[in-house]
Structures are given as C-alpha cells and as structure tokens.
C-alpha atoms as a PDB file:
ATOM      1  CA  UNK A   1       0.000   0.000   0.000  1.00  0.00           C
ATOM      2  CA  UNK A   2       1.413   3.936  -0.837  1.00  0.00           C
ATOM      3  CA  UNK A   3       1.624   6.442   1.599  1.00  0.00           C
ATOM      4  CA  UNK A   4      -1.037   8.473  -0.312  1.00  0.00           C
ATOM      5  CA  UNK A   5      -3.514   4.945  -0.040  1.00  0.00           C
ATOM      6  CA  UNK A   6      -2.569   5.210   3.946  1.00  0.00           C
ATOM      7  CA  UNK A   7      -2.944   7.912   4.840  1.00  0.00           C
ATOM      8  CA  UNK A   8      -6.735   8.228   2.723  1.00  0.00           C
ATOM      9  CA  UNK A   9      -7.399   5.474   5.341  1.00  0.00           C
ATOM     10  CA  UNK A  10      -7.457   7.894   8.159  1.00  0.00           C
ATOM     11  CA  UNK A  11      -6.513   5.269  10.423  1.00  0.00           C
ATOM     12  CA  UNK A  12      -4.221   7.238  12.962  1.00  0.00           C
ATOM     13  CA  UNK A  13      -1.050   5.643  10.816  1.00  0.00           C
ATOM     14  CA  UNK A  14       1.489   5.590  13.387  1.00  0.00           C
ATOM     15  CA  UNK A  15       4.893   7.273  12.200  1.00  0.00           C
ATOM     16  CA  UNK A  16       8.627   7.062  13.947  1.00  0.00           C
ATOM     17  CA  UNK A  17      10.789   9.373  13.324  1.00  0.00           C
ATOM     18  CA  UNK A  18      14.882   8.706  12.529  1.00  0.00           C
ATOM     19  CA  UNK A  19      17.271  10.713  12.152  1.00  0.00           C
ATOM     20  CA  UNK A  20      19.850   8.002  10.456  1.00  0.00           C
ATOM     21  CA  UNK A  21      19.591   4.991   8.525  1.00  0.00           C
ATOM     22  CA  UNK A  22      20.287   2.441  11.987  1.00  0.00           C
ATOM     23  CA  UNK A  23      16.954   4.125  13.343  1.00  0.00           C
ATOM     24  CA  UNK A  24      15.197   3.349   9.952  1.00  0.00           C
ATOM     25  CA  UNK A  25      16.132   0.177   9.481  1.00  0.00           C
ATOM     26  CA  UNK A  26      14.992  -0.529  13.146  1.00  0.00           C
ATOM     27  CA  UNK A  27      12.164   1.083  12.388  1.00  0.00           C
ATOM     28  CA  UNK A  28      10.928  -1.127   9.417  1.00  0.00           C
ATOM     29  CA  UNK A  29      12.188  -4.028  11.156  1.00  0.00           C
ATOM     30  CA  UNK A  30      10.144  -3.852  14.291  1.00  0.00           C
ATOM     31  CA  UNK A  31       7.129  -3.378  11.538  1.00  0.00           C
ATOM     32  CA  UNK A  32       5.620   0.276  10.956  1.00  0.00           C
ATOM     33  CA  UNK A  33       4.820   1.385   7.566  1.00  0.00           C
ATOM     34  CA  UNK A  34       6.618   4.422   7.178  1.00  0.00           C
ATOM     35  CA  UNK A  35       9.476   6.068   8.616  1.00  0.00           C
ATOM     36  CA  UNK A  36       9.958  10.432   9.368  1.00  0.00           C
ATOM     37  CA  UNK A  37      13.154  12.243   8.834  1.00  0.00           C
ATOM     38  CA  UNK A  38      12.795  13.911  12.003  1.00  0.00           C
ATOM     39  CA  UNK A  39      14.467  17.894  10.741  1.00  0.00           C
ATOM     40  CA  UNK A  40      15.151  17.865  14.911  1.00  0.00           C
ATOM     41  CA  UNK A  41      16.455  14.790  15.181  1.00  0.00           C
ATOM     42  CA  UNK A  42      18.947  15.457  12.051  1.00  0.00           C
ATOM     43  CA  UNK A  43      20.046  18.841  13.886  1.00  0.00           C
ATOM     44  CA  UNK A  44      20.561  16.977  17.368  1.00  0.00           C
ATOM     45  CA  UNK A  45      22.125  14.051  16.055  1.00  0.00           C
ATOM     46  CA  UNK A  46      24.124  14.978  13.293  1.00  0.00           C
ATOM     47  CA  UNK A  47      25.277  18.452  14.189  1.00  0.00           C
ATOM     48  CA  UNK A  48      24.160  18.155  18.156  1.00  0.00           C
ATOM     49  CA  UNK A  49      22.569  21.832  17.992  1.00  0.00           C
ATOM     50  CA  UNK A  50      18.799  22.259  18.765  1.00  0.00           C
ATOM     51  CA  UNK A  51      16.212  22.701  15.801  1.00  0.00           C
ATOM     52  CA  UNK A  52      16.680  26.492  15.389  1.00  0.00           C
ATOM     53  CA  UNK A  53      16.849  26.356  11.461  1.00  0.00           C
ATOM     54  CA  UNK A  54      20.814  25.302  11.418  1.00  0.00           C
ATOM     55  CA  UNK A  55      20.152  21.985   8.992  1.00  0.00           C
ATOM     56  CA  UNK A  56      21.021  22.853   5.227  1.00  0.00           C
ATOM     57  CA  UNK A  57      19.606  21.852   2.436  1.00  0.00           C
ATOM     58  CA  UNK A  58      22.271  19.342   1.084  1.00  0.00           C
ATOM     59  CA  UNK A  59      22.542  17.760   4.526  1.00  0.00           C
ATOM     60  CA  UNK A  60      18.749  17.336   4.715  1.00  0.00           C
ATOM     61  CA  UNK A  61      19.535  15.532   1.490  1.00  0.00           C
ATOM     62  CA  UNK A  62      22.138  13.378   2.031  1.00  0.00           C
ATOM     63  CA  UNK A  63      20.341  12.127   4.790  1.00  0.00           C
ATOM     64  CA  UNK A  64      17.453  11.411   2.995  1.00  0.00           C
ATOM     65  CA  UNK A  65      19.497   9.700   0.293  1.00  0.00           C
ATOM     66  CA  UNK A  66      21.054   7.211   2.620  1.00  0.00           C
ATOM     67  CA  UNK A  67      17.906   6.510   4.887  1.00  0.00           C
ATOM     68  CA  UNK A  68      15.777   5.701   1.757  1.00  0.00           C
ATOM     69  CA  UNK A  69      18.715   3.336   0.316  1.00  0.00           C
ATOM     70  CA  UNK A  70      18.610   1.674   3.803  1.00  0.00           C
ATOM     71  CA  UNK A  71      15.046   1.154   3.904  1.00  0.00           C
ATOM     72  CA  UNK A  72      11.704   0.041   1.822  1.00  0.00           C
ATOM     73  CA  UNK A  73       9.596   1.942   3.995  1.00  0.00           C
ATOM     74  CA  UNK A  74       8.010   5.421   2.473  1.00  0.00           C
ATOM     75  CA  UNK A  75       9.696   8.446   3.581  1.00  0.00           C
ATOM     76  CA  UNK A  76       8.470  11.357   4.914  1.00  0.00           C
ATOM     77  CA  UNK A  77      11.392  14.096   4.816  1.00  0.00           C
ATOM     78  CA  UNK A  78      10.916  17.118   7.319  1.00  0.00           C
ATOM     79  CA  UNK A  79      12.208  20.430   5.139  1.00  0.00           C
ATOM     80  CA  UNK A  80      11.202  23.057   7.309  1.00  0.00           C
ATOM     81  CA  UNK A  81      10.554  26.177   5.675  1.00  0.00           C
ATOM     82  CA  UNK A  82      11.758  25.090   2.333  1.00  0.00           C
ATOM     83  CA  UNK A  83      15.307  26.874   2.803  1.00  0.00           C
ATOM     84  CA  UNK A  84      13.794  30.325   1.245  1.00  0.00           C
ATOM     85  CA  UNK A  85      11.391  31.456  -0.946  1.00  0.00           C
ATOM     86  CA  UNK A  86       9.576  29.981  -3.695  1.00  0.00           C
ATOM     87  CA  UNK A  87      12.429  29.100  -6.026  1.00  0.00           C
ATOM     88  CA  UNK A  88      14.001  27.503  -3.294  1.00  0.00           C
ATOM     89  CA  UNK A  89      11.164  25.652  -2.833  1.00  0.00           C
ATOM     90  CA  UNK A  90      11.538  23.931  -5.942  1.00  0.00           C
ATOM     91  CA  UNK A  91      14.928  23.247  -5.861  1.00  0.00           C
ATOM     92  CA  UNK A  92      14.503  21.308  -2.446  1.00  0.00           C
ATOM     93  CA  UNK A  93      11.457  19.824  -3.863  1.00  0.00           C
ATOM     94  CA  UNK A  94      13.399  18.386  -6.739  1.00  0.00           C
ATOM     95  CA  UNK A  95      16.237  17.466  -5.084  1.00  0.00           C
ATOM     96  CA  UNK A  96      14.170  15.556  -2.351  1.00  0.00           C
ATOM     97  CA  UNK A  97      12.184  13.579  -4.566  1.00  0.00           C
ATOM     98  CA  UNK A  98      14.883  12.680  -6.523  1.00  0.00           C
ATOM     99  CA  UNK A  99      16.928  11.557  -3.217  1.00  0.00           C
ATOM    100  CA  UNK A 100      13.961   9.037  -2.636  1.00  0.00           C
ATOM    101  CA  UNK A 101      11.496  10.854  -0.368  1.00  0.00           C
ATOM    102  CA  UNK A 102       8.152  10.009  -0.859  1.00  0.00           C
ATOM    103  CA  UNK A 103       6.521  13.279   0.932  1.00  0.00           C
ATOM    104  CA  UNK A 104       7.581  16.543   2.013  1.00  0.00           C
ATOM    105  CA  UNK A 105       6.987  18.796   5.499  1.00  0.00           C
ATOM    106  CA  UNK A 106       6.886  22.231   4.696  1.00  0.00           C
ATOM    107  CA  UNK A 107       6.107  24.856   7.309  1.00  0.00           C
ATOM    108  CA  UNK A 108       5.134  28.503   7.665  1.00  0.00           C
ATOM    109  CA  UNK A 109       7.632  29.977  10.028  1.00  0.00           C
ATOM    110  CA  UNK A 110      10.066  33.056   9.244  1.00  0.00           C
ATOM    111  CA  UNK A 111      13.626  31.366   8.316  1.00  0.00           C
ATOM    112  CA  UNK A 112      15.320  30.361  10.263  1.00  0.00           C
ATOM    113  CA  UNK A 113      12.808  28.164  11.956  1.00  0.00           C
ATOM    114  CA  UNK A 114      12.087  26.592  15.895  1.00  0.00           C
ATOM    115  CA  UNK A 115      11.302  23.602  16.971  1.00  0.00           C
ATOM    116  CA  UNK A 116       6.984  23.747  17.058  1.00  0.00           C
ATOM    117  CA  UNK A 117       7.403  22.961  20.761  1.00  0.00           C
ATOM    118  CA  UNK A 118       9.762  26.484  21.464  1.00  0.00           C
ATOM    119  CA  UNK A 119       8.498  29.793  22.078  1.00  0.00           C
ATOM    120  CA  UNK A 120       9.300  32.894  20.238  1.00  0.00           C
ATOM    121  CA  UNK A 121       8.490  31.231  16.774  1.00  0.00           C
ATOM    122  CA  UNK A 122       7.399  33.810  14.156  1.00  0.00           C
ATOM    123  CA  UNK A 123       5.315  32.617  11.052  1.00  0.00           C
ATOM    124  CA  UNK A 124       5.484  34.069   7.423  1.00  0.00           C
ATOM    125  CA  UNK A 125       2.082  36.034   6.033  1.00  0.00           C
ATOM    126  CA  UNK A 126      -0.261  33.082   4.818  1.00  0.00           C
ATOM    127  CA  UNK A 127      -0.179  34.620   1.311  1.00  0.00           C
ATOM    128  CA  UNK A 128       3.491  33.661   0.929  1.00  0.00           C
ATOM    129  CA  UNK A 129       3.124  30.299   2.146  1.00  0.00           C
ATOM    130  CA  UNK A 130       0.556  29.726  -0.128  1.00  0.00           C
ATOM    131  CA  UNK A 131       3.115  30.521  -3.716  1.00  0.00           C
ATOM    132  CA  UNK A 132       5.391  28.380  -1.737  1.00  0.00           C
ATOM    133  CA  UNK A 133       2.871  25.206  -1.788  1.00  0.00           C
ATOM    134  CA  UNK A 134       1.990  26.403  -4.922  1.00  0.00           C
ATOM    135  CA  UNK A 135       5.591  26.310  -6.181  1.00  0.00           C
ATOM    136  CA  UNK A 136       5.990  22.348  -4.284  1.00  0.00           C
ATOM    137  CA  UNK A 137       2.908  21.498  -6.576  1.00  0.00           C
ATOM    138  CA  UNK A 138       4.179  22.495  -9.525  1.00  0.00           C
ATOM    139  CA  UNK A 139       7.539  21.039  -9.053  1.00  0.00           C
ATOM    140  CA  UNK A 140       6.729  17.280  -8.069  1.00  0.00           C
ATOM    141  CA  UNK A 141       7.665  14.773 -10.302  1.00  0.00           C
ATOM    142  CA  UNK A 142       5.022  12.183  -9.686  1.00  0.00           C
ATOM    143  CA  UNK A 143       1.438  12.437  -7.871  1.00  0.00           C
ATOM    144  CA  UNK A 144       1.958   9.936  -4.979  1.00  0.00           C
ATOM    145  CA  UNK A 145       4.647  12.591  -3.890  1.00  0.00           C
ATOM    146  CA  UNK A 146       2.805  14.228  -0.827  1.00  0.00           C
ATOM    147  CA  UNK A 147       2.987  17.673   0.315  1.00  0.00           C
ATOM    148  CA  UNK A 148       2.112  17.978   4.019  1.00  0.00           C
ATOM    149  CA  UNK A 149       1.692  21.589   5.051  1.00  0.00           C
ATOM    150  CA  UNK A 150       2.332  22.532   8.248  1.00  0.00           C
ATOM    151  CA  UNK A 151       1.306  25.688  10.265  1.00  0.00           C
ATOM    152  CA  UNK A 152       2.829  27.016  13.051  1.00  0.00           C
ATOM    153  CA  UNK A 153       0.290  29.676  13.569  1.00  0.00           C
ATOM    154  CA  UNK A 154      -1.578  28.376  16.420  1.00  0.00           C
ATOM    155  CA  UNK A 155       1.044  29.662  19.153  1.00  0.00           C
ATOM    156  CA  UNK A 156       0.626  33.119  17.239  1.00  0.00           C
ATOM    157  CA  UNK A 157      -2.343  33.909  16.190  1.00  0.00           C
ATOM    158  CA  UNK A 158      -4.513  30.962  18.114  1.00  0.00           C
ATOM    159  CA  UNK A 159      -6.375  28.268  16.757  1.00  0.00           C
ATOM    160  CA  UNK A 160      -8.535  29.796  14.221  1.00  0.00           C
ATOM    161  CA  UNK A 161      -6.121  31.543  12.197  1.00  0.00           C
ATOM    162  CA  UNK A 162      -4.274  28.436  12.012  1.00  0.00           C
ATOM    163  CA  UNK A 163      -7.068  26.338  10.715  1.00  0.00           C
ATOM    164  CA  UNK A 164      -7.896  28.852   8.181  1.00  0.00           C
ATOM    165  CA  UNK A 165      -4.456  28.594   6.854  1.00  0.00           C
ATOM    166  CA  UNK A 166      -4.226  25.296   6.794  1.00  0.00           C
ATOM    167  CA  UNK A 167      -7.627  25.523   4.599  1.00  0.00           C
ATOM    168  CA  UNK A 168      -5.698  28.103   2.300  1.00  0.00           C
ATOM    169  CA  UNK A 169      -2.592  25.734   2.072  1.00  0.00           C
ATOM    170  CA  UNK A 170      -4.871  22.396   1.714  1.00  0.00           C
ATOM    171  CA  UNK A 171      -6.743  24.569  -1.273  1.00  0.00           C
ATOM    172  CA  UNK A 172      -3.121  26.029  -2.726  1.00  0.00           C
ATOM    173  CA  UNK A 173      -2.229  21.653  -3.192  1.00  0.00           C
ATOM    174  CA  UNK A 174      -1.086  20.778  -0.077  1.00  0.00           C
ATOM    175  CA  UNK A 175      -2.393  16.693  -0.034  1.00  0.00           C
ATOM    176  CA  UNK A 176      -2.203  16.659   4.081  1.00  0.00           C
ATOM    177  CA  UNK A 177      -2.110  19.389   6.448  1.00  0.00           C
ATOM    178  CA  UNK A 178      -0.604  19.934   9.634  1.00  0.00           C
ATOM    179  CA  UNK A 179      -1.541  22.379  12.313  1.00  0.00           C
ATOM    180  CA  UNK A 180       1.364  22.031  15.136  1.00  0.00           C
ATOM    181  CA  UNK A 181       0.955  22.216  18.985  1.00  0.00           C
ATOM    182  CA  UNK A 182      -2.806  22.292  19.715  1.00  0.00           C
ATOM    183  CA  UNK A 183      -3.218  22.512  23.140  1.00  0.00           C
ATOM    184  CA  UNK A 184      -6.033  20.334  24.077  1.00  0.00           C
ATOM    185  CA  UNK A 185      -7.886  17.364  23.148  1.00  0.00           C
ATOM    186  CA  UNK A 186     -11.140  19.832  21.953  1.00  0.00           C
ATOM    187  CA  UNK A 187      -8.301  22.031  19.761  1.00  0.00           C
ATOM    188  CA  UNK A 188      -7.196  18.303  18.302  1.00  0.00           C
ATOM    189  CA  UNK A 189     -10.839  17.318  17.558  1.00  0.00           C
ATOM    190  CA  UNK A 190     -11.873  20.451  15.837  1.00  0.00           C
ATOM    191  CA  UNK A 191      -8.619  20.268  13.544  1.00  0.00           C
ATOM    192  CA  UNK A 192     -10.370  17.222  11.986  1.00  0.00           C
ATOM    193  CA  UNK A 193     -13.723  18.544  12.013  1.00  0.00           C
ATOM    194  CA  UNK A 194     -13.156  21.578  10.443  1.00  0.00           C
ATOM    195  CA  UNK A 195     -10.475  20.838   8.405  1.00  0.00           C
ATOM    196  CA  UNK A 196     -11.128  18.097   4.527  1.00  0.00           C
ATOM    197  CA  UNK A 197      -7.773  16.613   3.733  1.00  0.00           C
ATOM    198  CA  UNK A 198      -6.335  14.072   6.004  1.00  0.00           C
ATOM    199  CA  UNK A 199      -4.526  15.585   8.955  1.00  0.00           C
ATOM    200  CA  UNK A 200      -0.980  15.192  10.772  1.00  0.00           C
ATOM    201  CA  UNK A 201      -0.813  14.835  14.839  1.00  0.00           C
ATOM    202  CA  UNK A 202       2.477  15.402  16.194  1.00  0.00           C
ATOM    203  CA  UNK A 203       2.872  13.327  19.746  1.00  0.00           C
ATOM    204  CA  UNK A 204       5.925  15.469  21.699  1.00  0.00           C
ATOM    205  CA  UNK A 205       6.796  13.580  24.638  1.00  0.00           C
ATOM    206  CA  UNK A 206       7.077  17.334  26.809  1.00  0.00           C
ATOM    207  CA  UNK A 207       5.643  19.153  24.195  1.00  0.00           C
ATOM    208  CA  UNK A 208       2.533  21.614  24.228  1.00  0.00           C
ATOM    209  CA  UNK A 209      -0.084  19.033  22.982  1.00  0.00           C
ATOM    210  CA  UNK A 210      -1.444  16.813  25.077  1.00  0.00           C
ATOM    211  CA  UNK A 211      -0.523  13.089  24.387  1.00  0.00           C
ATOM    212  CA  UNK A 212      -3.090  10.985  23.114  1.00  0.00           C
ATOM    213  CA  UNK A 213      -3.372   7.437  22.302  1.00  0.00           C
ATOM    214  CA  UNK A 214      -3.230   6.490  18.399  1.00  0.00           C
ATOM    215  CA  UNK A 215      -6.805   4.480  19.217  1.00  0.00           C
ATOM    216  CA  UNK A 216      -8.647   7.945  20.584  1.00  0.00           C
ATOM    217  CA  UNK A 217      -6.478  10.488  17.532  1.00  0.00           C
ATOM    218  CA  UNK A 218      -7.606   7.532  14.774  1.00  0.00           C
ATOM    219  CA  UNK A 219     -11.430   7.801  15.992  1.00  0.00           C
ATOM    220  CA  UNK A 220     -10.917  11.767  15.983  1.00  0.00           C
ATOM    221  CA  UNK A 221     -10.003  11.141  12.240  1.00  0.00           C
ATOM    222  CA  UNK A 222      -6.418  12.241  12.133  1.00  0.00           C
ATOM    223  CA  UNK A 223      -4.461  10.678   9.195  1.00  0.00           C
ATOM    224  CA  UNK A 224      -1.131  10.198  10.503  1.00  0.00           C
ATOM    225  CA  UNK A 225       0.265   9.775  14.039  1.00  0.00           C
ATOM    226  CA  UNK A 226       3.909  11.224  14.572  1.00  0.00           C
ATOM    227  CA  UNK A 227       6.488  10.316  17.158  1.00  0.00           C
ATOM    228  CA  UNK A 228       9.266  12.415  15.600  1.00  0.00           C
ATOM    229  CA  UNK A 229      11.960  12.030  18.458  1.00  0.00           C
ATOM    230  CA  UNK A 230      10.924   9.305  20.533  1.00  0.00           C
ATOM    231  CA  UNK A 231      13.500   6.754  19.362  1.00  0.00           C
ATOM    232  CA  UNK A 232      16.275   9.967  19.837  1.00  0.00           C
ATOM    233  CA  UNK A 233      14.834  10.748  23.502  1.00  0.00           C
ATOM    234  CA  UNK A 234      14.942   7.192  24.547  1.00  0.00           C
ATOM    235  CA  UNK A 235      18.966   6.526  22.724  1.00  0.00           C
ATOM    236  CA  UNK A 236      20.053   9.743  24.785  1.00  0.00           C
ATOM    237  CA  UNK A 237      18.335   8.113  27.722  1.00  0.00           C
ATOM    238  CA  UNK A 238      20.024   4.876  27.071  1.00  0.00           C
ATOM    239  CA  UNK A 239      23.403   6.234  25.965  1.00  0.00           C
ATOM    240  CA  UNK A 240      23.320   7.970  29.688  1.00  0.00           C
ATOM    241  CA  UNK A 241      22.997   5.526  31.256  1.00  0.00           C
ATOM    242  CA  UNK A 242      25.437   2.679  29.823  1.00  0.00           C
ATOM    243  CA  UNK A 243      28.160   5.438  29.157  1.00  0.00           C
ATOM    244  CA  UNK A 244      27.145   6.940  32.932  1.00  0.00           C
ATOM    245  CA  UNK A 245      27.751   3.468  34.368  1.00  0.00           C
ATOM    246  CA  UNK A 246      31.230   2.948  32.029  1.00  0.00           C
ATOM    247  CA  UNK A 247      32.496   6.167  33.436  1.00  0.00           C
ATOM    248  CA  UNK A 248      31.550   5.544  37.066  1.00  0.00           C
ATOM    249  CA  UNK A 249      32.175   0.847  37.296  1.00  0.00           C
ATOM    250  CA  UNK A 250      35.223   0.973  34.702  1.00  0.00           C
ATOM    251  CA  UNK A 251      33.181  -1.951  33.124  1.00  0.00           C
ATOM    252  CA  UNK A 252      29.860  -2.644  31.709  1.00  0.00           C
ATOM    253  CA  UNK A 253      28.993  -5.861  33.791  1.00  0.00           C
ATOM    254  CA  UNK A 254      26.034  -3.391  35.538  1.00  0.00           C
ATOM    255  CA  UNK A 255      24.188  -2.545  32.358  1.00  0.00           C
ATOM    256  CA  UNK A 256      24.672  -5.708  30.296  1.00  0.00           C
ATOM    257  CA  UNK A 257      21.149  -6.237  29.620  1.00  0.00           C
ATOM    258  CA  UNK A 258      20.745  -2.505  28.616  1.00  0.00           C
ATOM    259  CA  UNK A 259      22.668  -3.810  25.205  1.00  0.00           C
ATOM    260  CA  UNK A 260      22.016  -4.928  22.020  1.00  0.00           C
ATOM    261  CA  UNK A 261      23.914  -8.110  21.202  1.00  0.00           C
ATOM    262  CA  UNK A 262      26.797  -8.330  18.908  1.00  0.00           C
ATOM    263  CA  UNK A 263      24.659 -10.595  16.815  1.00  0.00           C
ATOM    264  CA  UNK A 264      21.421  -8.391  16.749  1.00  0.00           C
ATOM    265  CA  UNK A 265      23.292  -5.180  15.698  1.00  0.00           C
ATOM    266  CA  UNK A 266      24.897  -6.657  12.765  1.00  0.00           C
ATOM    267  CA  UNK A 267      21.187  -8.107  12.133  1.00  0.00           C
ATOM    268  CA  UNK A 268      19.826  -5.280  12.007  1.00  0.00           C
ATOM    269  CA  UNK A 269      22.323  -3.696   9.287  1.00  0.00           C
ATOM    270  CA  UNK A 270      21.614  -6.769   7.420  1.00  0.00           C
ATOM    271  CA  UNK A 271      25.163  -8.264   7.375  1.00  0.00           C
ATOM    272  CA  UNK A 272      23.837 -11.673   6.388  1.00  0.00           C
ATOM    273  CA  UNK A 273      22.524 -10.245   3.427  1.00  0.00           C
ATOM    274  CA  UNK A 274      26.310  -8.601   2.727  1.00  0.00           C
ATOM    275  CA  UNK A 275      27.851 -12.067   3.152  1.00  0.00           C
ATOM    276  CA  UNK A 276      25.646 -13.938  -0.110  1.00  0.00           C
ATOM    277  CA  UNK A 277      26.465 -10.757  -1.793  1.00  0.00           C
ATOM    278  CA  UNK A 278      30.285 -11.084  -1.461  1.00  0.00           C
ATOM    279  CA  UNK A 279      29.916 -15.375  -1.944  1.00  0.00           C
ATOM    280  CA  UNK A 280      28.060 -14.824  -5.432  1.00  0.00           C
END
C-alpha cells in the first residue's frame, strides 16, 4: 500500500521518526509502515545543535538519500521552511524527490525556523506560504509525492487563524495538512472537524499538545500519528545511562542487559545479506 492509499485510510497511521539509517532500518524491522526524517532529530544528532533552522539543504539531502537506500519503507522528509522562498522551494522539492522521499513537510515559520514545541516562533504572512505550496505542486515529479503543510500559527495567532491557513494551504495543493501544537484534546478534535484533507498529529513527549493514544487520535479522524523524536529521547536516555555506568564501574557488567547483542546489531544492518552478496 502507498503512503497516499494510507494515509486516505485515516486510520491514525502511526509514524517514527529517525534521524539516520540504523533508526530506519529498526524502524521497518520492528514493523511500521513508514518512517519520518525527524528535521530535529537530524540537527541533534548529526550536528548536536537544537532545531533552530541550522540543517542545510544538502545535509537534509544526504540524509534522505542514505535513509531511503537503507530502507523500503516510504519516507516522509521534514524540510522546514523550504530553505527560502519559492524558487528555493523547488529546488529542495526536486532534489528531495529525486533523493527518494516520498513526501515533504513544509512549514510557515520566518527562516530560520524553531522547533513547534519552542516559544518565540514567528510565522510568514499566509499569502506567501501559499506561492510556496503552490511552487511544491508544480515542481513534483510524480502524484503519490505528498505535500504535508504545516502551520505554526496556532502559538501566534490561536487556533482559528491556524485552521484557516491550513484551509488556504490544503486549497493552494497541499495533499495533508498539519496544524502544530494544539493545546487540548477539543483544539485536536476540531482540527479534523473543520479541516477536509487528512490531517498530521504530532505526539511530543514534553511538548505543548497533550498526548493521546493512536486508538482515541484515529477515531478523531487524524491521518497520521507522529512520534518524531521518541526513538532519539529514549537513545540519549540509554546512551546515559550505559556510558554513565562505564564512566563511574570501569566496566559494563552493571548494564549488560541494557545492550544490544553483537549478533542483533549486525542483524539489524543486514550483514547476512552482505555475506551472499560477497559469496556470489
């Protein structure tokens, strides 16, 4: 089944975010159906800066390059704002599609961008956004190439406002929309109701919106259920503590069990599948 044919379902389709190929392949191997280049996760975990808009394009796309060559699963790429205006937007959309994305993020904040989940975020007017979708519409290469649109209005201008763009951006050929940090389940149930093409929730684990179960935001009729950093939060966890315990015992005879086996790692990166390669 596409992306486009999943996320029609409305079915609440639960999405992990990576921010490297390991966490993709994981990903696909523990059995989700699509995998999110987390823009946050890239910027932590590549760069280890916080998502403040410091990600460039040709990093976005080298990582989207190697994650989709790791993995079968669709990819949704977060690009921000789109690294500029509209002509920008088509050269990222190009380049993205071409580097094996199978949808797009794009947001409305001023460049360079926040995290949804900071304050101080500023948004572009809605007019501009809208030539920018506009621009990602025309550019696309093939129509099961999504365009989420994503609106960081609501910590602006409130709730309405933010619905009514994403209306705009849905109508300017955005296929999903995606209106960041509501603040309550009645704000996440009215994004739905008010709002025709299928609809993005983002779960932050300490973020503004309250977290919901996929069961409850599936019945609300959201489209697509994201955990963007929950497999970074819980490696920074776990790297804590087994590094934490190295540092303090000498020795990792305390925290065995917090590790992967040798076995299961090279598993995971598909080694056996290396080892035919080389015999044939």
């Amino acid at each position: 089944m596409s992306l486009k044919q999943a996320l029609a379902e409305r079915r609440g389709l639960l999405v992990p975010g990576a921010a490297n190929a390991l966490t993709a392949r994981i990903i696909e191997d523990l059995g989700f159906e699509a995998v999110y280049l987390t823009g946050a996760g890239l910027a932590n975990t590549s760069l280890g800066v916080p998502d403040i808009g410091l990600v460039t394009m040709t990093e976005l796309v080298e990582a989207t390059a190697a994650i989709s060559a790791a993995t079968r699963l669709p990819l949704i790429v977060d690009a921000d704002t789109g690294f500029g205006n509209e002509l920008n937007v088509v050269r990222a959309v190009r380049a993205l599609e071409r580097a094996g994305a199978a949808a797009i993020q794009l947001e409305d904040q001023v460049f360079p961008k926040k995290c949804g989940h900071f304050a101080g975020k500023a948004v572009i007017p809605a007019d501009e956004m809208v030539a920018k979708i506009r621009a990602a519409a025309e550019s696309r290469r093939s129509a099961d190439f999504l365009l989420i649109a994503r609106t960081d209005a609501r910590a602006i201008e409130g709730l309405d406002p933010a619905i009514e763009r994403a209306g705009r951006y849905a109508e300017a050929g955005a296929d999903v929309t995606f209106v960041e940090a509501p603040q309550s389940v009645a704000e996440l149930t009215a994004v739905t109701r008010r709002l025709k093409v299928p609809q993005v929730a983002n779960m932050v684990v300490g973020g503004k919106t309250p977290l919901v179960s996929q069961k409850e935001l599936a019945a609300m009729g959201f489209a697509l259920v994201l955990y963007a950093n929950a497999a970074l939060q819980a490696s920074v966890l776990a790297m804590q503590e087994v590094l934490g315990a190295l540092r303090e015992d000498g020795s990792l005879a305390r925290v065995a069990n917090r590790l992967a086996s040798f076995e299961e790692r090279q598993r995971i990166v598909g080694k056996d599948e290396w080892d035919r390669l080389e015999k044939r």
